[in-house]
C-alpha atoms as a PDB file:
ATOM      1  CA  UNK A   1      95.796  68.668  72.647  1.00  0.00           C
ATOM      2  CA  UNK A   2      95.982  67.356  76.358  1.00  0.00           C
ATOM      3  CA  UNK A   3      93.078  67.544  78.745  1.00  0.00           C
ATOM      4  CA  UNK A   4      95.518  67.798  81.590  1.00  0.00           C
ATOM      5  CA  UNK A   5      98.551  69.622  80.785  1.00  0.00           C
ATOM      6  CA  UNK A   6      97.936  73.129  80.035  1.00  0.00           C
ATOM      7  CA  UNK A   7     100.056  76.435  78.366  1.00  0.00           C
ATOM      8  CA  UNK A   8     100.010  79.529  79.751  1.00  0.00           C
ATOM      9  CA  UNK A   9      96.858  81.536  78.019  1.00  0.00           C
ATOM     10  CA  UNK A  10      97.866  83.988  75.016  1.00  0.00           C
ATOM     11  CA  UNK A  11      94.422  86.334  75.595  1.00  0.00           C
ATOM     12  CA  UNK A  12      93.844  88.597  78.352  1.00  0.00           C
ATOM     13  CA  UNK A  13      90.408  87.215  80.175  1.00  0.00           C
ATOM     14  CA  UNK A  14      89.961  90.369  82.171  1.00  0.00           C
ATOM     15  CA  UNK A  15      91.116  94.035  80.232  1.00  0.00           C
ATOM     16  CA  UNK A  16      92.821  95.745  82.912  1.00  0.00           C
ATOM     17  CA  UNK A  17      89.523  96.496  84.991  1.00  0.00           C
ATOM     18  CA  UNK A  18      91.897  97.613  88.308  1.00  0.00           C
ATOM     19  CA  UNK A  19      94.909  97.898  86.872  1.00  0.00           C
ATOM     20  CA  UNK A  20      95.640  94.176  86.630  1.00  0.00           C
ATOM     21  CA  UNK A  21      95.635  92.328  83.818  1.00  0.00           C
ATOM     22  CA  UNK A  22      94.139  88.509  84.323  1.00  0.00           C
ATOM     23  CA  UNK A  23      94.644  85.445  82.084  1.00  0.00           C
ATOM     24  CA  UNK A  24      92.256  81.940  82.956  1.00  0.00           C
ATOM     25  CA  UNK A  25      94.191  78.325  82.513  1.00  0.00           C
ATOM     26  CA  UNK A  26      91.253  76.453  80.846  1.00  0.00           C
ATOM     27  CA  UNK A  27      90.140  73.550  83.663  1.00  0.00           C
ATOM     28  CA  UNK A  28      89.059  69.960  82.540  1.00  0.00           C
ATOM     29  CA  UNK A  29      85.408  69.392  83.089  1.00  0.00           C
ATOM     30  CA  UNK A  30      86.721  66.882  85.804  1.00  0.00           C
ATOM     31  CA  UNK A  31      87.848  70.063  88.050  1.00  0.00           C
ATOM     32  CA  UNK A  32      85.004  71.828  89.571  1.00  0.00           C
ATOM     33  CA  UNK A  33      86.252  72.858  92.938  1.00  0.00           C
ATOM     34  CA  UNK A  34      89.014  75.430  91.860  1.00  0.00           C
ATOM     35  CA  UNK A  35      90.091  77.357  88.664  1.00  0.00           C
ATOM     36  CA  UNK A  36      93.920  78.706  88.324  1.00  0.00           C
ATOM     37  CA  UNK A  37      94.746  82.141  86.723  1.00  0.00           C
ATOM     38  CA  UNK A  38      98.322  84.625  85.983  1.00  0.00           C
ATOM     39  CA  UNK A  39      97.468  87.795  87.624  1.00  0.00           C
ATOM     40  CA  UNK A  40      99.852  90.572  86.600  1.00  0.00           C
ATOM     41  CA  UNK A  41     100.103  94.686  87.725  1.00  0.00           C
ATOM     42  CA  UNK A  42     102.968  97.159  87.933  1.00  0.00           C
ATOM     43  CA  UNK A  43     101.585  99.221  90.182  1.00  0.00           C
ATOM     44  CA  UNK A  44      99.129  98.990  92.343  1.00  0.00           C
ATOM     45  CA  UNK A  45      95.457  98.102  92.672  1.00  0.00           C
ATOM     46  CA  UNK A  46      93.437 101.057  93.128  1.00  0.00           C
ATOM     47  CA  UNK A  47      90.599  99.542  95.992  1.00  0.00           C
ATOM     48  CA  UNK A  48      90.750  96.156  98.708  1.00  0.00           C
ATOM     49  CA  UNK A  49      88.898  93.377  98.008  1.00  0.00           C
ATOM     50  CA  UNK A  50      86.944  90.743  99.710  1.00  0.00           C
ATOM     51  CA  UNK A  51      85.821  87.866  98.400  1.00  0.00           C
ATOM     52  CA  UNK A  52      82.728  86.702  99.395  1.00  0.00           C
ATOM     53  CA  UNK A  53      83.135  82.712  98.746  1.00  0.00           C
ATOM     54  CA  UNK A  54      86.470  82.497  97.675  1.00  0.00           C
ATOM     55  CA  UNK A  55      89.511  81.253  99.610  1.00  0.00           C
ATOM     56  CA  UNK A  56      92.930  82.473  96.882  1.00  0.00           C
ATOM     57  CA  UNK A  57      96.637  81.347  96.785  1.00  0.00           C
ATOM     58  CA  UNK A  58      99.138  83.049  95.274  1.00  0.00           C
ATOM     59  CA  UNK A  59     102.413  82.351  94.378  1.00  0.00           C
ATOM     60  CA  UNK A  60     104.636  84.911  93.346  1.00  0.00           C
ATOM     61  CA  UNK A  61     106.335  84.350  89.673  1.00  0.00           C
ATOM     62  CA  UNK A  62     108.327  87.359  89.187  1.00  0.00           C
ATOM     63  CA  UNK A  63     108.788  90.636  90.685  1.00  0.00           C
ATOM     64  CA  UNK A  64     107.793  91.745  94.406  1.00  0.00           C
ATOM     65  CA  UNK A  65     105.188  93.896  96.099  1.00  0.00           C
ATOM     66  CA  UNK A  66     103.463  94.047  99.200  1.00  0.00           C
ATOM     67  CA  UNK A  67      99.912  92.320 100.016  1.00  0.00           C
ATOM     68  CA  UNK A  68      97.393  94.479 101.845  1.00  0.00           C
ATOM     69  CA  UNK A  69      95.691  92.060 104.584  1.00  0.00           C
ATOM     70  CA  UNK A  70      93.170  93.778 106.743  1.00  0.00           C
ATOM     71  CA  UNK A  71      95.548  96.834 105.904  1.00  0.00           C
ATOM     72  CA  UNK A  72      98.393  94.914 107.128  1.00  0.00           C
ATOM     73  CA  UNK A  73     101.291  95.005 104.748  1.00  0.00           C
ATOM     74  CA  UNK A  74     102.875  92.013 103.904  1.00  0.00           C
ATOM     75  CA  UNK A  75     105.844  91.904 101.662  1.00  0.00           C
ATOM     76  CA  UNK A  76     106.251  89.009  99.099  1.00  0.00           C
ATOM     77  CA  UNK A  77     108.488  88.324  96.357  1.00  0.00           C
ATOM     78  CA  UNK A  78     109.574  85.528  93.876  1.00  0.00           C
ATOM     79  CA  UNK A  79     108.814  81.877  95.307  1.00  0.00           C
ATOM     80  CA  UNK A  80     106.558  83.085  97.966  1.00  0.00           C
ATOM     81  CA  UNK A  81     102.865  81.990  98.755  1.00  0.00           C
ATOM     82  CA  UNK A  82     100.526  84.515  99.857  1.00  0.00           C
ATOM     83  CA  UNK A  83      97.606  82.855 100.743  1.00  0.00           C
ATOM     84  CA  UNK A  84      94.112  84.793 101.303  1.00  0.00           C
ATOM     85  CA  UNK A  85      90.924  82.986 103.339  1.00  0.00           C
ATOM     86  CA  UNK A  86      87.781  84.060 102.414  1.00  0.00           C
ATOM     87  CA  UNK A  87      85.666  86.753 103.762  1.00  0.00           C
ATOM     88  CA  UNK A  88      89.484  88.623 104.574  1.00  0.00           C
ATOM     89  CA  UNK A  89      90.207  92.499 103.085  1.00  0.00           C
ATOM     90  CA  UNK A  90      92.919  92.445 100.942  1.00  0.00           C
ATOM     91  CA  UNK A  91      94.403  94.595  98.131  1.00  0.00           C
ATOM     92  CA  UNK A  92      98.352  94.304  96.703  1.00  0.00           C
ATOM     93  CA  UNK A  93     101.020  96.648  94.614  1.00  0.00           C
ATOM     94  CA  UNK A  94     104.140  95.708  92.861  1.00  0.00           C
ATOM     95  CA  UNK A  95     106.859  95.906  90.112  1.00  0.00           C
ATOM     96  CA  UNK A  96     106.467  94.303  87.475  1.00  0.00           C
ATOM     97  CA  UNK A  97     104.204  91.579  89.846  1.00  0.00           C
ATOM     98  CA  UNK A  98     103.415  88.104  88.475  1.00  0.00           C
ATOM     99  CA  UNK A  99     101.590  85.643  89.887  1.00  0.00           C
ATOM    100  CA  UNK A 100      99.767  82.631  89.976  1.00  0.00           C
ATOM    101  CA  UNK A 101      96.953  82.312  91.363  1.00  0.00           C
ATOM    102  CA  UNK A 102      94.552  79.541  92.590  1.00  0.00           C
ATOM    103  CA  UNK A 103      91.084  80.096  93.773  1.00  0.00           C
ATOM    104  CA  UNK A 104      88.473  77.627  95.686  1.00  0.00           C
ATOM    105  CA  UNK A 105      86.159  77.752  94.468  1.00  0.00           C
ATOM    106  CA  UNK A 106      86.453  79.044  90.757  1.00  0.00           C
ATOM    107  CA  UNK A 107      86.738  82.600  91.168  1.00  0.00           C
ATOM    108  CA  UNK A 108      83.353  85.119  89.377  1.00  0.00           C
ATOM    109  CA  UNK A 109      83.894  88.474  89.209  1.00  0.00           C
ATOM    110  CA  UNK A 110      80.567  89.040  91.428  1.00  0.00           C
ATOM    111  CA  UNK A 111      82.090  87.228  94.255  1.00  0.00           C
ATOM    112  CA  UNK A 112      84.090  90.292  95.037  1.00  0.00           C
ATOM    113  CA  UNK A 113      83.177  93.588  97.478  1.00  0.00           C
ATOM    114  CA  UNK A 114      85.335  96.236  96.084  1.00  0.00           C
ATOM    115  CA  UNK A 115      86.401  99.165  98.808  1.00  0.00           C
ATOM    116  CA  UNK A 116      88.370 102.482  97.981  1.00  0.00           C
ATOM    117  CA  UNK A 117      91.672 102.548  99.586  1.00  0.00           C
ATOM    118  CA  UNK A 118      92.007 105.440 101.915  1.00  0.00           C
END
């Protein structure tokens, strides 16, 4: 097995905890600054997030949707790149949405604030 070419993951990492279903790339020990995931929904994520160390890159795989940032929407659909600073409010719906995503640094669950969407 290579140490730096990896498949897409079979197994869900996250179960569907907003509506989104999240599979980690493993990372080689060598790569400590960022960690990659697929992020998929069909639909749309039930609160904004903020993440509190995290800057996150997305690009869009299939589908399309709209991006929440600081409640402005943002359309996006296949090929784009949605990118996300750190410390900004963000939340996202779409059909059938897939999407890579990057994170710097690796992204922890309890790096995120969590608000209800009004």
């Amino acid at each position: 097995m290579s140490t730096h070419v990896f498949g897409e993951p079979d197994r869900l990492s996250v179960e569907a905890k907003l509506g989104h279903q999240i599979r980690h790339f493993p990372s080689p020990s060598e790569l400590t600054n960022s960690n990659h995931l697929i992020v998929e929904i069909d639909g749309q994520l039930p609160v904004s997030l903020v993440q509190k160390e995290c800057d996150f890159v997305y690009y869009i795989l299939e589908g399309k949707g709209t991006f929440y940032i600081n409640d402005r929407p943002e359309p996006c659909a296949h090929d784009n790149l949605v990118v996300i600073p750190k410390g900004t409010k963000f939340s996202y719906e779409g059909s059938s949405l897939r999407m890579l995503l990057s994170s710097t640094p690796p992204w922890h669950a309890d790096q995120e604030l969590a608000f209800d969407n009004d």
